[in-house]
PDB file of N, CA and C in Angstrom:
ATOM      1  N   UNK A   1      10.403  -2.107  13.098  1.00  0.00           N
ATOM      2  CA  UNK A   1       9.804  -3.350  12.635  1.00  0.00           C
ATOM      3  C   UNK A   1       8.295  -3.234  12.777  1.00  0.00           C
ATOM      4  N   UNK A   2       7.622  -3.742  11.833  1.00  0.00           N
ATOM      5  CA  UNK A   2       6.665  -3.847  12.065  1.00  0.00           C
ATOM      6  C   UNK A   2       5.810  -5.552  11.821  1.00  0.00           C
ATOM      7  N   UNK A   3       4.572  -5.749  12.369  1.00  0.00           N
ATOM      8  CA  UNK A   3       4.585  -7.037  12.715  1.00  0.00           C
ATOM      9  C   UNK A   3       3.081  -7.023  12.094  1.00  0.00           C
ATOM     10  N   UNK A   4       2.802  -7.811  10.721  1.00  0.00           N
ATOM     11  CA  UNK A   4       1.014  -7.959  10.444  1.00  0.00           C
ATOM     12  C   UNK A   4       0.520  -9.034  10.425  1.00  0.00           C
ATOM     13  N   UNK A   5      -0.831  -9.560   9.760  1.00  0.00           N
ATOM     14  CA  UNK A   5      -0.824 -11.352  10.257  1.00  0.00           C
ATOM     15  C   UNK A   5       0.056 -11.728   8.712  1.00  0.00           C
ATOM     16  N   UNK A   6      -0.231 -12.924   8.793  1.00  0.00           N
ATOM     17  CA  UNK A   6       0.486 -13.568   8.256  1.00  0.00           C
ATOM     18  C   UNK A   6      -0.215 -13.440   6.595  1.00  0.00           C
ATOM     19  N   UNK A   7      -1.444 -13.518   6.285  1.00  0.00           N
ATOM     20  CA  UNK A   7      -2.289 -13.371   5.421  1.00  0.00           C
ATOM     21  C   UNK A   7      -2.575 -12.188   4.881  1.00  0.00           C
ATOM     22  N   UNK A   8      -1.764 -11.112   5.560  1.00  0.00           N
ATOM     23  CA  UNK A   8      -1.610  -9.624   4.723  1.00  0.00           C
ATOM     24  C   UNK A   8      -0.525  -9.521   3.405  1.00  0.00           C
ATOM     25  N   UNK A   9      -0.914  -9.248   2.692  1.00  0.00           N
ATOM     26  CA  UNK A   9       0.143  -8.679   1.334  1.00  0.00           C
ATOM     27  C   UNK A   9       0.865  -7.945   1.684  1.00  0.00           C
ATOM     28  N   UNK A  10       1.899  -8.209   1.068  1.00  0.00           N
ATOM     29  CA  UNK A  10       2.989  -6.964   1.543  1.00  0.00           C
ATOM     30  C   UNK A  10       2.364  -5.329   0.936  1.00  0.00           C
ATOM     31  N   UNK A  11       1.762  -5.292  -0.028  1.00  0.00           N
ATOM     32  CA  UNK A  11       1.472  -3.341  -0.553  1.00  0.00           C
ATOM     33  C   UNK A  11       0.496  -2.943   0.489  1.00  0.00           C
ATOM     34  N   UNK A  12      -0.368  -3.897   1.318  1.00  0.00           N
ATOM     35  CA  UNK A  12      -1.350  -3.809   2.169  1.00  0.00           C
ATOM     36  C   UNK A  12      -0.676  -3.842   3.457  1.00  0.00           C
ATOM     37  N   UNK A  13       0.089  -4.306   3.791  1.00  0.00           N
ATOM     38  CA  UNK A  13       0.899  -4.265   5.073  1.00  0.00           C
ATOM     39  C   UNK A  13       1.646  -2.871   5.236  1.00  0.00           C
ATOM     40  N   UNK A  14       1.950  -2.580   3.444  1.00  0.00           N
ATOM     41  CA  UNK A  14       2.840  -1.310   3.526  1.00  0.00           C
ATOM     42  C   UNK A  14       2.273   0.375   4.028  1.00  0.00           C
ATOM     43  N   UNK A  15       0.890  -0.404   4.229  1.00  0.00           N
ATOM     44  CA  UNK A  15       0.322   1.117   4.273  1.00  0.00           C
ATOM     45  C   UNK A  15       0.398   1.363   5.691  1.00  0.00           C
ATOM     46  N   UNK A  16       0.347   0.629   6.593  1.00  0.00           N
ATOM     47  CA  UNK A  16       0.910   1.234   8.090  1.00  0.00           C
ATOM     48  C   UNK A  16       2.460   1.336   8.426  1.00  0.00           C
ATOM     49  N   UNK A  17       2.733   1.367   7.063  1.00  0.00           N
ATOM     50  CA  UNK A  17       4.506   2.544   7.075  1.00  0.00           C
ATOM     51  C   UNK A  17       4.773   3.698   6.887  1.00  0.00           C
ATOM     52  N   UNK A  18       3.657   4.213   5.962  1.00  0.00           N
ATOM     53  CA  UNK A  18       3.272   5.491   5.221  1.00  0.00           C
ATOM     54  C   UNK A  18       3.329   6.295   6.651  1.00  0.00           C
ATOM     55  N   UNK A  19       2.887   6.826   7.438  1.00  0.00           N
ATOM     56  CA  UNK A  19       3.069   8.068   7.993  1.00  0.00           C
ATOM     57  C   UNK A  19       4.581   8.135   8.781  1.00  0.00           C
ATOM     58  N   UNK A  20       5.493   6.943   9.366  1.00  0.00           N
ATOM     59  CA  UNK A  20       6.859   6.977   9.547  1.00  0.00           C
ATOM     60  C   UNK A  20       7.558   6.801   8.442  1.00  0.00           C
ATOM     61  N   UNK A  21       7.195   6.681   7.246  1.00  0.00           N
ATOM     62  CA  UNK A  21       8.549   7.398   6.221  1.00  0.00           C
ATOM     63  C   UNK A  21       9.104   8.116   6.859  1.00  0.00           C
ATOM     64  N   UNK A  22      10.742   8.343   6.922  1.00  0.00           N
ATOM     65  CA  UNK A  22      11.364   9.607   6.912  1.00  0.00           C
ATOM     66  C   UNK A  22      11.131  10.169   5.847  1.00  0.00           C
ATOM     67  N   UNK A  23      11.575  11.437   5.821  1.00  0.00           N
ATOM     68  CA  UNK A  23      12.074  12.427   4.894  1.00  0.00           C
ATOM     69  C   UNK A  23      12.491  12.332   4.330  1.00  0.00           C
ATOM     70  N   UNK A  24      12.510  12.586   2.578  1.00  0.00           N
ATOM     71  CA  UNK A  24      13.828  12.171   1.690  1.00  0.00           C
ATOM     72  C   UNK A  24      15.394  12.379   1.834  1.00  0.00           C
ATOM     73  N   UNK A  25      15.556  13.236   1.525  1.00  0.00           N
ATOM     74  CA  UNK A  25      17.095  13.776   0.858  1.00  0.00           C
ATOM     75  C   UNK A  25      17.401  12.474   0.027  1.00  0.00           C
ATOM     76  N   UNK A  26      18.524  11.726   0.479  1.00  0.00           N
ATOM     77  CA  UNK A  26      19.036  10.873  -0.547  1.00  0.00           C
ATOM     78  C   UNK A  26      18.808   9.137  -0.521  1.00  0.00           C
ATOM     79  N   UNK A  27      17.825   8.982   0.935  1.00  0.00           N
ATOM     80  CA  UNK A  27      17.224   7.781   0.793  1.00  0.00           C
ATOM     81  C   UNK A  27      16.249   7.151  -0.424  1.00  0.00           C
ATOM     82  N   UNK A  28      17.018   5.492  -0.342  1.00  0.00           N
ATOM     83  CA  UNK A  28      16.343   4.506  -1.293  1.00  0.00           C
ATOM     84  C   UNK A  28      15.391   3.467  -0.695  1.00  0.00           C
ATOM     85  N   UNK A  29      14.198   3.121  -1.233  1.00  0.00           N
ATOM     86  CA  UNK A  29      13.784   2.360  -0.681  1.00  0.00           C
ATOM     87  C   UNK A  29      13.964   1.208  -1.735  1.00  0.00           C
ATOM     88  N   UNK A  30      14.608  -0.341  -0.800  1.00  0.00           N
ATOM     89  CA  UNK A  30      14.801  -1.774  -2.130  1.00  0.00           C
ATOM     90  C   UNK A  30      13.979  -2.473  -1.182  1.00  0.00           C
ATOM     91  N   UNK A  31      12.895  -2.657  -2.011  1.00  0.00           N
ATOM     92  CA  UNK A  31      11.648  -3.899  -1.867  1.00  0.00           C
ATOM     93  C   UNK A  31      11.574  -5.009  -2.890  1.00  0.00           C
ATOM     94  N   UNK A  32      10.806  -6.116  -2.391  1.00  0.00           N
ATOM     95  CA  UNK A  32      10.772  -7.168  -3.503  1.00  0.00           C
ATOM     96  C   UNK A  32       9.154  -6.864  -4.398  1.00  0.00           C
ATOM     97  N   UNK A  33       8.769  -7.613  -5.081  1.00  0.00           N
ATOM     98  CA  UNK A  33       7.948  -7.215  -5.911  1.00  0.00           C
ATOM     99  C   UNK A  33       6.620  -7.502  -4.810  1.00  0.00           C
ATOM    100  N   UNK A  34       6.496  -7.953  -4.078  1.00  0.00           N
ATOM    101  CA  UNK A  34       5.226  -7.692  -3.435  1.00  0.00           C
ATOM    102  C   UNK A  34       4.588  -6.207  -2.782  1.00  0.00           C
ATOM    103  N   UNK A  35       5.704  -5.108  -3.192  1.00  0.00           N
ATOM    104  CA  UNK A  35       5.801  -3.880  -2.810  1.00  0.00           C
ATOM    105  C   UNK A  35       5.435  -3.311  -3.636  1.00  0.00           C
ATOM    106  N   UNK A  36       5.456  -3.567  -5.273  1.00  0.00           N
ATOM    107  CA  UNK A  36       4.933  -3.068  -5.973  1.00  0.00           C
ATOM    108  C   UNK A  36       3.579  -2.716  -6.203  1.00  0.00           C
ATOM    109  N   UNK A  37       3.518  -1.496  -6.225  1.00  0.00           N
ATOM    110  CA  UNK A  37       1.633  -0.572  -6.533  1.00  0.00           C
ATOM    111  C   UNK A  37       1.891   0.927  -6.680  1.00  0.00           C
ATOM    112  N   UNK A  38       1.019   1.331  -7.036  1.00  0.00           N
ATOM    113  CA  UNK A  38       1.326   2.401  -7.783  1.00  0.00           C
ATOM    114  C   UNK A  38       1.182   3.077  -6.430  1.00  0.00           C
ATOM    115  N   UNK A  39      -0.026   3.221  -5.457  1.00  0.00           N
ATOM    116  CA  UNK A  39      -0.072   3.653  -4.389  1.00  0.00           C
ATOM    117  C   UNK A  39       1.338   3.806  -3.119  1.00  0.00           C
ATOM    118  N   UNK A  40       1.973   3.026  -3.422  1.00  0.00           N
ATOM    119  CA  UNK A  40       3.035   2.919  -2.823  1.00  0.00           C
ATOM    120  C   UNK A  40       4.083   3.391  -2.879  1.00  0.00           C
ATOM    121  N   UNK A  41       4.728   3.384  -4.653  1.00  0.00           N
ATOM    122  CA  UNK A  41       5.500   4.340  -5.085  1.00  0.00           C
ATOM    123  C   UNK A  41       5.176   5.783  -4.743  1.00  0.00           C
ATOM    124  N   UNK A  42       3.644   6.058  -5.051  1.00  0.00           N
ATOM    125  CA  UNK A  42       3.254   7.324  -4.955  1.00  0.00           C
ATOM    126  C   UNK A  42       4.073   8.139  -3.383  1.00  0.00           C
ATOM    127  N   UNK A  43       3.233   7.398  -2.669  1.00  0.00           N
ATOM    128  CA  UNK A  43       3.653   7.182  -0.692  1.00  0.00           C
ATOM    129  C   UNK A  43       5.191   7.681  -0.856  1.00  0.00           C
ATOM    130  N   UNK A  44       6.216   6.747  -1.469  1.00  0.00           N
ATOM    131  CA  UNK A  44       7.533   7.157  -1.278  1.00  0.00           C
ATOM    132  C   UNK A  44       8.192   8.299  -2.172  1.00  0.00           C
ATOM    133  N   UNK A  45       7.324   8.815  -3.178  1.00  0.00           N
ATOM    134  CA  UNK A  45       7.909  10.103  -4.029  1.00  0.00           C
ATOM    135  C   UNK A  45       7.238  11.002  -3.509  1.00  0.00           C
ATOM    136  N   UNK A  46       6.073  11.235  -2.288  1.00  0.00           N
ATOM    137  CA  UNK A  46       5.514  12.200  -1.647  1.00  0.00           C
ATOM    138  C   UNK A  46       6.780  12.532  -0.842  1.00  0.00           C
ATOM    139  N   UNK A  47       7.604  11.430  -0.026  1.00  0.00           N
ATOM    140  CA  UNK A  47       8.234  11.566   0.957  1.00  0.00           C
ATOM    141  C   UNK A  47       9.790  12.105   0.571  1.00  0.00           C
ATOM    142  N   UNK A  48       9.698  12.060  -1.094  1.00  0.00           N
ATOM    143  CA  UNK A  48      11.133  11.874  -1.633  1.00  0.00           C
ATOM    144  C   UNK A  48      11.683  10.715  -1.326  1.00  0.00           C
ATOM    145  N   UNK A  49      11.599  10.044  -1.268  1.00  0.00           N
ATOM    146  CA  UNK A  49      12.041   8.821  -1.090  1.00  0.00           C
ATOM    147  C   UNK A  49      12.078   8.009  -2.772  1.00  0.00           C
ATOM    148  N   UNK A  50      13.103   7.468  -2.918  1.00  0.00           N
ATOM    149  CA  UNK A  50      13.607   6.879  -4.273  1.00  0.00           C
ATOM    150  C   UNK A  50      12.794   5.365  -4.468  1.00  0.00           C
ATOM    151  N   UNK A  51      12.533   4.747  -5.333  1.00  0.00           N
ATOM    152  CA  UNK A  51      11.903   3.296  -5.147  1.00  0.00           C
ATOM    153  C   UNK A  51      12.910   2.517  -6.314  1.00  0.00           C
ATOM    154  N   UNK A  52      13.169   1.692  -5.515  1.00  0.00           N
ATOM    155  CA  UNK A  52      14.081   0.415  -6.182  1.00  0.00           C
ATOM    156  C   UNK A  52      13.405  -0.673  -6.255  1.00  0.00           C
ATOM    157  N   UNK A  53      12.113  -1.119  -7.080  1.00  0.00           N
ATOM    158  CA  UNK A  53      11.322  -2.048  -6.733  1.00  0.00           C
ATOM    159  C   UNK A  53      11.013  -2.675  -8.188  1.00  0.00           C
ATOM    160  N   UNK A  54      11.479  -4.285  -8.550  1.00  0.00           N
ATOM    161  CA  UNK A  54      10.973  -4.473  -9.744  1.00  0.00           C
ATOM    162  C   UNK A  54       9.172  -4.326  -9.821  1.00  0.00           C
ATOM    163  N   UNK A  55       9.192  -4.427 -11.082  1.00  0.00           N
ATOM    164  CA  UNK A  55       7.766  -4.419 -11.622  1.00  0.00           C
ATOM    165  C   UNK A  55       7.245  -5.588 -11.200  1.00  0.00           C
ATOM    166  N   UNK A  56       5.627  -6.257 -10.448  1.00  0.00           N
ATOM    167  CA  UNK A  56       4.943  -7.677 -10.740  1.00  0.00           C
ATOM    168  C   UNK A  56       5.248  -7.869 -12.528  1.00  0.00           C
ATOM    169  N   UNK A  57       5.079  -9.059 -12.687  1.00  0.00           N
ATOM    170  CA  UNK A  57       5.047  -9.856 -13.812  1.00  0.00           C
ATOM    171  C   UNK A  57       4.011  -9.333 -14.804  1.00  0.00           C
ATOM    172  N   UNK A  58       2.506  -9.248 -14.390  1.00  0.00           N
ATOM    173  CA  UNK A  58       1.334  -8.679 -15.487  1.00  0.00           C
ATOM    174  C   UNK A  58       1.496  -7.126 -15.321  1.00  0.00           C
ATOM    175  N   UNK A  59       2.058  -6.694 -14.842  1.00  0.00           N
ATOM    176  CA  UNK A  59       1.897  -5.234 -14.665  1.00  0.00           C
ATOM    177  C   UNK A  59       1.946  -4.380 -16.096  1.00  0.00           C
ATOM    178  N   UNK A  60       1.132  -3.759 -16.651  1.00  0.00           N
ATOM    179  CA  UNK A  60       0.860  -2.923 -17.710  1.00  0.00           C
ATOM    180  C   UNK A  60       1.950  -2.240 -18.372  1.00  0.00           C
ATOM    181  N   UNK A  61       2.273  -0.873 -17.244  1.00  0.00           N
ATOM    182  CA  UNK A  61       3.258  -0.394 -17.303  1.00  0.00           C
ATOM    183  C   UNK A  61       4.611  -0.626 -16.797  1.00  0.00           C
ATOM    184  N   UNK A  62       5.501  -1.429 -16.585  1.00  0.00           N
ATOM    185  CA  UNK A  62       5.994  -1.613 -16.007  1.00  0.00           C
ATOM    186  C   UNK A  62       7.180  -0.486 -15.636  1.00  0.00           C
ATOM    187  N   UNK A  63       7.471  -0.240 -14.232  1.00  0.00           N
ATOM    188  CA  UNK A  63       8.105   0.411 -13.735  1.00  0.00           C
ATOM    189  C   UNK A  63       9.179   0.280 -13.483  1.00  0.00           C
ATOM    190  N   UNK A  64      10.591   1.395 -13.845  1.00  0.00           N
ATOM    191  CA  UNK A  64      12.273   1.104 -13.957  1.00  0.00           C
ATOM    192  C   UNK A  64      12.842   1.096 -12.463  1.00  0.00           C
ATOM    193  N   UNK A  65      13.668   0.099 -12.260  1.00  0.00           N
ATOM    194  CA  UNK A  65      14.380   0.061 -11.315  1.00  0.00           C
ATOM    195  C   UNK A  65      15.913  -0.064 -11.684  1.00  0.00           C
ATOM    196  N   UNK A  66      16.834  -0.137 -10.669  1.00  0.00           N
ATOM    197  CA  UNK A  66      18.406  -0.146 -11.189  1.00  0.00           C
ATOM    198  C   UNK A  66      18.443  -1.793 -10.489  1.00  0.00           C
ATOM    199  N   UNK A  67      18.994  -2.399 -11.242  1.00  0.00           N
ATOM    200  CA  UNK A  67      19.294  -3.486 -11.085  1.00  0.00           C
ATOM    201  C   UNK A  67      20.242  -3.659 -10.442  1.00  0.00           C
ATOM    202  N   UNK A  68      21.413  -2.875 -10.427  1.00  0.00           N
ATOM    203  CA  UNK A  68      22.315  -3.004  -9.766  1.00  0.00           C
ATOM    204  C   UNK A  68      22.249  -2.559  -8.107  1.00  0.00           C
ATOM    205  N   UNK A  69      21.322  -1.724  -8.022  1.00  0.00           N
ATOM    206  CA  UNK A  69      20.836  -1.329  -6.750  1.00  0.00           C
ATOM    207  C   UNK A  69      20.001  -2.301  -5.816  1.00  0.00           C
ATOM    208  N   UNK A  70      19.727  -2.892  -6.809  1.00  0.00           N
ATOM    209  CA  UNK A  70      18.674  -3.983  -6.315  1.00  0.00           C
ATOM    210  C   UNK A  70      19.059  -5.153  -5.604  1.00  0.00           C
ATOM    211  N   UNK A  71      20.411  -5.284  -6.503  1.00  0.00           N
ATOM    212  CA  UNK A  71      21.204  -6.172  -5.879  1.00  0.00           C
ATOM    213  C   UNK A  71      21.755  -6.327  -4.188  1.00  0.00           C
ATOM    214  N   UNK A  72      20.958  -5.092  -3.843  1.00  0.00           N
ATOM    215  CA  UNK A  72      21.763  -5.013  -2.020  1.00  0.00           C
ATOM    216  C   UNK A  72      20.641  -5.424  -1.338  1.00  0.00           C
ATOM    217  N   UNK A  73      19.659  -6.306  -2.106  1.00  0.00           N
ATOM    218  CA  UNK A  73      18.621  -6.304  -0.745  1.00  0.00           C
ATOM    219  C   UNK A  73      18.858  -7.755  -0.736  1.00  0.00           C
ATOM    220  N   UNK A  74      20.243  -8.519  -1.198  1.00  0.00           N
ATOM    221  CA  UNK A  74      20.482  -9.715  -0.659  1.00  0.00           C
ATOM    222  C   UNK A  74      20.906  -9.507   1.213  1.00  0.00           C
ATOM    223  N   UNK A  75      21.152  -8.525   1.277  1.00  0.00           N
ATOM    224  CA  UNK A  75      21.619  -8.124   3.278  1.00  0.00           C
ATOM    225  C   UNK A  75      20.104  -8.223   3.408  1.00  0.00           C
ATOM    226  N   UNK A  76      19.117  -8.043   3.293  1.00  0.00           N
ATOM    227  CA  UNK A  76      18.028  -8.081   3.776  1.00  0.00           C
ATOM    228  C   UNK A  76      17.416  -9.685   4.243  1.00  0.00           C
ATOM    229  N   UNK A  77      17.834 -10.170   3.100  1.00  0.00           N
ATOM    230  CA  UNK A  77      17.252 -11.511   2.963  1.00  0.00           C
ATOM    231  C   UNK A  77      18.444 -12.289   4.066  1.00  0.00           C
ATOM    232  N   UNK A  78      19.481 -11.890   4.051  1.00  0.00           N
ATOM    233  CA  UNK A  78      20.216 -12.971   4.836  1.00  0.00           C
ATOM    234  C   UNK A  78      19.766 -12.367   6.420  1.00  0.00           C
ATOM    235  N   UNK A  79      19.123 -11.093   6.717  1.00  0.00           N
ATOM    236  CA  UNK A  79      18.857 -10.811   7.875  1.00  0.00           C
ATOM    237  C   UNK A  79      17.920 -11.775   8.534  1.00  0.00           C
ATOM    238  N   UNK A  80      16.721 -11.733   7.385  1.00  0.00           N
ATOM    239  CA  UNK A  80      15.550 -12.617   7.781  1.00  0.00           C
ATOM    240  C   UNK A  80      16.178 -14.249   7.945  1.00  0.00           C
ATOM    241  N   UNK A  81      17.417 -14.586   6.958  1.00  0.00           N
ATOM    242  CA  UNK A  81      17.389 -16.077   7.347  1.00  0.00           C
ATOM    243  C   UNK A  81      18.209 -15.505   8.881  1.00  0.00           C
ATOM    244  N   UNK A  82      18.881 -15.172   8.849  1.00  0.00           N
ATOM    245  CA  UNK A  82      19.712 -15.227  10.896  1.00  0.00           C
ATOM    246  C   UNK A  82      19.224 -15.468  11.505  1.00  0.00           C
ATOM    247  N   UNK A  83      17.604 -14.330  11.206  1.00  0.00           N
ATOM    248  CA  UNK A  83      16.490 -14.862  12.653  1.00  0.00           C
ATOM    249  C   UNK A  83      15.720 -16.694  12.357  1.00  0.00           C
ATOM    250  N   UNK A  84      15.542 -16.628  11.167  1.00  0.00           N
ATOM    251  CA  UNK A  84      15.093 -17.817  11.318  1.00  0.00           C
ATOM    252  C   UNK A  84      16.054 -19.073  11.918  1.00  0.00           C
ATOM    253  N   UNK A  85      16.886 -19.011  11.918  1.00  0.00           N
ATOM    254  CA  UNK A  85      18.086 -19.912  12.830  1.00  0.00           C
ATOM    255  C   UNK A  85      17.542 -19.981  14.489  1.00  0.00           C
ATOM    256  N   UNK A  86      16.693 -19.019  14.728  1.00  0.00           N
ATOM    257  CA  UNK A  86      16.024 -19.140  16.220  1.00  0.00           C
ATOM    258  C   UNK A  86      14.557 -20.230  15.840  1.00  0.00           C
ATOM    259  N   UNK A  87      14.522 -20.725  15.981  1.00  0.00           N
ATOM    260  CA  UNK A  87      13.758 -21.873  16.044  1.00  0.00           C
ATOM    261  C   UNK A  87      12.180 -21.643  16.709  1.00  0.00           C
ATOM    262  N   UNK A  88      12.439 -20.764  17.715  1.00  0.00           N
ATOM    263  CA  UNK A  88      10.810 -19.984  17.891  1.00  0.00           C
ATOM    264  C   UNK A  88      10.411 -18.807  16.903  1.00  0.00           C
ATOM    265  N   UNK A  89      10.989 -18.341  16.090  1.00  0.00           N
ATOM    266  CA  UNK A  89      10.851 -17.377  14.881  1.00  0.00           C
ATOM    267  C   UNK A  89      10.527 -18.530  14.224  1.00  0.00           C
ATOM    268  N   UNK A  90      10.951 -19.056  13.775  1.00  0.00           N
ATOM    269  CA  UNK A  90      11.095 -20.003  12.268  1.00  0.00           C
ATOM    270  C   UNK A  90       9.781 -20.697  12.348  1.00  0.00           C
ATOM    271  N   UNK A  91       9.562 -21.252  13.580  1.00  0.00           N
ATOM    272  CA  UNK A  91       8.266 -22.052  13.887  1.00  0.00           C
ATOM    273  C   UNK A  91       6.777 -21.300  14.133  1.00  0.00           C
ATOM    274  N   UNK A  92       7.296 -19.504  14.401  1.00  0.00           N
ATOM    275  CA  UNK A  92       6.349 -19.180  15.176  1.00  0.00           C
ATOM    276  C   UNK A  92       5.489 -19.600  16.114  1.00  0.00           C
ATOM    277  N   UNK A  93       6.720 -20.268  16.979  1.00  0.00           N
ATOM    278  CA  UNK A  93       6.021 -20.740  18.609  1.00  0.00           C
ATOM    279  C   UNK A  93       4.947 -19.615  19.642  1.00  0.00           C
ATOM    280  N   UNK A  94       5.567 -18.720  18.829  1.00  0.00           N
ATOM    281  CA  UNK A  94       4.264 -17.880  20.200  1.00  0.00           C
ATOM    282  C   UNK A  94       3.068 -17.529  19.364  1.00  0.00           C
ATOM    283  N   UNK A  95       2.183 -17.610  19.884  1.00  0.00           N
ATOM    284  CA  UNK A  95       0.519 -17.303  19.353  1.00  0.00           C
ATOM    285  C   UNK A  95       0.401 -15.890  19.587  1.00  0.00           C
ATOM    286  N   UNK A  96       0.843 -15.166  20.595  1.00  0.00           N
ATOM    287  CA  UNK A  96       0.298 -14.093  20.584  1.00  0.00           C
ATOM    288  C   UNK A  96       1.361 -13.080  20.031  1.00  0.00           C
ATOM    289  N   UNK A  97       1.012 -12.079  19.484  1.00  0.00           N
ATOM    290  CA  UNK A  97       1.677 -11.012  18.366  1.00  0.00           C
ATOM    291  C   UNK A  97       2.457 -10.157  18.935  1.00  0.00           C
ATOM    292  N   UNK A  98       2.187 -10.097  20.363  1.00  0.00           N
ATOM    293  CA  UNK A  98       3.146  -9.047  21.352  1.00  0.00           C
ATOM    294  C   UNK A  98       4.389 -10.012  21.676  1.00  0.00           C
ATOM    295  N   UNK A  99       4.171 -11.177  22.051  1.00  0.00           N
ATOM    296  CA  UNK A  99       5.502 -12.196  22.369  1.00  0.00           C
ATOM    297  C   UNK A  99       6.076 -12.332  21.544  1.00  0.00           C
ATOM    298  N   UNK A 100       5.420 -12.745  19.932  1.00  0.00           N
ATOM    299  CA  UNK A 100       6.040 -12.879  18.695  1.00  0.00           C
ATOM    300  C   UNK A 100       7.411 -11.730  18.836  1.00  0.00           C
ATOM    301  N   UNK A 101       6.566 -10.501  18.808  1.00  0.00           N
ATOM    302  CA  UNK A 101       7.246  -9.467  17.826  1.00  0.00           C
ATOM    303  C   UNK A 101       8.763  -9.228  19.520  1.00  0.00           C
ATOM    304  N   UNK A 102       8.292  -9.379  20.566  1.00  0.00           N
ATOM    305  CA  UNK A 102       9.407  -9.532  21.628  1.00  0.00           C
ATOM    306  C   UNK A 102      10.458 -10.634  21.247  1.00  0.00           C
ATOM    307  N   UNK A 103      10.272 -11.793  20.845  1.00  0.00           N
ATOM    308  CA  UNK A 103      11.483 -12.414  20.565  1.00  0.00           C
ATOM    309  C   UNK A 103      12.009 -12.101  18.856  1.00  0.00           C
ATOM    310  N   UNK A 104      11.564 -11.694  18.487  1.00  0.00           N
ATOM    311  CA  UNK A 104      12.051 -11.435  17.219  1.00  0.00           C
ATOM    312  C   UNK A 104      12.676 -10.554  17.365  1.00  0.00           C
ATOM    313  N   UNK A 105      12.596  -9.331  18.312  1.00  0.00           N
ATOM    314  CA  UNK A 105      13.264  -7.858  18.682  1.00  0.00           C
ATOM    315  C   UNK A 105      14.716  -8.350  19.319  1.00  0.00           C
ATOM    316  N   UNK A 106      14.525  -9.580  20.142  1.00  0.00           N
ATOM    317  CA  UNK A 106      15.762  -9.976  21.249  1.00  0.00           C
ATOM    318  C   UNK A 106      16.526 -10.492  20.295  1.00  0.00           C
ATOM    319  N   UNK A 107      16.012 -11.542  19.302  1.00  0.00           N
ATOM    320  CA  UNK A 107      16.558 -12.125  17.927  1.00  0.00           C
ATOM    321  C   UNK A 107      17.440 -11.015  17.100  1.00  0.00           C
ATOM    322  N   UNK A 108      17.160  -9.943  16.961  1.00  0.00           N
ATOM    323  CA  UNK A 108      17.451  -9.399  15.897  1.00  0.00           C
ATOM    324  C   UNK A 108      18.621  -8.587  16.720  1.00  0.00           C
ATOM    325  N   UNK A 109      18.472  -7.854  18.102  1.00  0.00           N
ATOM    326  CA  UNK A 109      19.646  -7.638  18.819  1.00  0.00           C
ATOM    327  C   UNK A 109      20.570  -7.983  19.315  1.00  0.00           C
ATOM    328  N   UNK A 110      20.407  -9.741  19.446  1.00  0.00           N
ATOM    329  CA  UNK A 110      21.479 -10.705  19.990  1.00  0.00           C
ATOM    330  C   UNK A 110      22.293 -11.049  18.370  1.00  0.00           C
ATOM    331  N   UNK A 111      21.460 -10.937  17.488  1.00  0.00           N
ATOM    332  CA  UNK A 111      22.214 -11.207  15.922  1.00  0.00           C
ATOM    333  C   UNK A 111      22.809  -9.931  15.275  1.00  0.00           C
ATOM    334  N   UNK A 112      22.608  -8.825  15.576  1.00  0.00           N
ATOM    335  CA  UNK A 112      23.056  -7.654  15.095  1.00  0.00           C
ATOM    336  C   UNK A 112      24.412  -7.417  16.443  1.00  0.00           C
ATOM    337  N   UNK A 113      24.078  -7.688  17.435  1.00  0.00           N
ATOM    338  CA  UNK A 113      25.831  -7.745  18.411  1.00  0.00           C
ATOM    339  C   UNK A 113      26.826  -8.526  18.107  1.00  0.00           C
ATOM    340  N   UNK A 114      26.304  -9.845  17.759  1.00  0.00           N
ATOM    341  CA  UNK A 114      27.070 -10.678  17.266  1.00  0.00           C
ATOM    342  C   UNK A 114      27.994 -10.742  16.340  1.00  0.00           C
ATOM    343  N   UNK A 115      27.443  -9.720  15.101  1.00  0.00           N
ATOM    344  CA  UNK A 115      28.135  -9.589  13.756  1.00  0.00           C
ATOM    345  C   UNK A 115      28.912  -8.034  14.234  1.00  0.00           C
TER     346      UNK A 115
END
């Protein structure tokens, strides 16, 4: 996990992922369109890494994704709502970014035992 302020873009957030990419072989990466940039794709076909990412809306060229692949990053989204069911996530009760990202870690391990 990683944790940025709140006012970062996601293609700008994405760049302190770039050196922990794994390795390709047969990994996909499914992002939502705030992932989209050319810089980014680039990042994940250095790594071999596949990109499942629709195109932004004005985008020139727009870039192919499988739709049907795309379709699995509904598990993603229901991950993020679980944690928000914790009420100090949802609210972001803690100010500071080290406590934040500690209950969100306990959040995400007490919800991943659970299921």
């Amino acid at each position: 996990m990683c944790l940025t302020a709140g006012q970062v873009s996601d293609h700008v957030g994405a760049k302190i992922l770039y050196p922990v990419l794994p390795e390709g072989g047969s990994a996909t990466m499914i992002a939502d369109k705030g992932y989209d940039s050319d810089e980014y794709r680039a990042a994940l076909q250095a790594k071999g890494i596949a990109s499942c990412i629709p195109p932004r809306k004005g985008r020139k060229a727009p870039a192919e994704f499988c739709k049907t692949q795309y379709k699995q990053r509904h598990k993603i989204e229901n991950m993020f709502g679980r944690l928000k069911d914790w009420r100090r996530i949802a609210t972001r009760y803690d100010r500071r970014a080290d406590v934040f990202m500690a209950a969100i870690t306990i959040a995400a391990i007490v919800t991943w035992w659970i299921q």
